[in-house]
Protein backbone atom coordinates (compact mmCIF):
# COMPACT_ATOMS: atom_id res chain seq x y z
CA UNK A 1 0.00 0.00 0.00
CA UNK A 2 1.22 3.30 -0.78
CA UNK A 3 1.48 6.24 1.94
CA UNK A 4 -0.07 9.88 0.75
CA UNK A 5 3.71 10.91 0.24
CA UNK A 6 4.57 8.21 -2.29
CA UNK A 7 1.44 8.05 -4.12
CA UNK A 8 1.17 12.01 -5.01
CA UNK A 9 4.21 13.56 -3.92
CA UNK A 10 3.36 16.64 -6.55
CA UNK A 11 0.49 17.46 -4.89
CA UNK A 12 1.64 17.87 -1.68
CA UNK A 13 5.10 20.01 -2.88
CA UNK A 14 2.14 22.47 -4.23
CA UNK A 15 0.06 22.46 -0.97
CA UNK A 16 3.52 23.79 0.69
CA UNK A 17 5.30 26.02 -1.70
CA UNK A 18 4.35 30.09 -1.78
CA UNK A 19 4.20 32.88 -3.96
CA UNK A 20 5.24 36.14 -3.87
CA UNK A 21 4.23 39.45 -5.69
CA UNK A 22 6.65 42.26 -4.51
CA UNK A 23 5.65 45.94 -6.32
CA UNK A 24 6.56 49.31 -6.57
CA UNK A 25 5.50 52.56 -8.54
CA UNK A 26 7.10 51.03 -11.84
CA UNK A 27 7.70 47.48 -10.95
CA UNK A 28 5.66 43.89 -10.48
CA UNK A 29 8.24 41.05 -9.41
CA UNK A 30 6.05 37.77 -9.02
CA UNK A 31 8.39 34.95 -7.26
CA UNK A 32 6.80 30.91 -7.35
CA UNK A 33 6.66 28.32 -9.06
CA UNK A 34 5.56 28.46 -12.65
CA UNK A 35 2.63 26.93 -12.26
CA UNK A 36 1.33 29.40 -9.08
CA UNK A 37 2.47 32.31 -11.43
CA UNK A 38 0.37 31.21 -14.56
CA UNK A 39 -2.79 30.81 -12.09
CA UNK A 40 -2.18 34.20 -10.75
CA UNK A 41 -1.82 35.54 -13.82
CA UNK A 42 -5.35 33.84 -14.77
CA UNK A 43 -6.97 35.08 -12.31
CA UNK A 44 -5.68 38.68 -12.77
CA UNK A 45 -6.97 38.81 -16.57
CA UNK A 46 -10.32 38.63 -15.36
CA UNK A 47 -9.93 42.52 -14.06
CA UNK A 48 -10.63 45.05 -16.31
CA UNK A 49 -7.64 46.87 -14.39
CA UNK A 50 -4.27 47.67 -16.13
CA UNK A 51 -1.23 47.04 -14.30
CA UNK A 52 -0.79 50.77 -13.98
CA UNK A 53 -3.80 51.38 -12.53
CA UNK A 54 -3.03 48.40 -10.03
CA UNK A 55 0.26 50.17 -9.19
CA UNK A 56 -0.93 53.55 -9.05
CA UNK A 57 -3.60 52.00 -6.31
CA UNK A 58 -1.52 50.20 -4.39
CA UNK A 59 1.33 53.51 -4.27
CA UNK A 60 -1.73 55.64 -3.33
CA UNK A 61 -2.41 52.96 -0.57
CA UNK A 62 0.91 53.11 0.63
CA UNK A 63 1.02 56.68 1.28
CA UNK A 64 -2.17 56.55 3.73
């Protein structure tokens, strides 16, 4: 019989890895695996938002 480790060992390395989106005025760094980036990215192009506008937002947030 196989434990949960050696029968999907993928699936659990995803469950335990992180991404990270680090941003500034001019700049989007995204830092994961490629699979977490493409799914971010996914789920991003569902906002009508430009990445400038994003920026702009989160800069104006900053300076609160």
């Amino acid at each position: 019989m196989l434990t949960t480790s050696q029968a999907c060992p993928k699936q659990i390395k995803r469950e335990l890895t992180t991404m990270k989106t680090y941003s500034s005025l001019r700049h989007l760094r995204i830092v994961g695996k490629a699979w977490e980036i493409r799914a971010k990215l996914r789920g991003w192009a569902g906002n009508p938002m430009t990445l400038q506008e994003w920026l702009g937002r989160l800069d104006r947030a900053a300076k609160r």
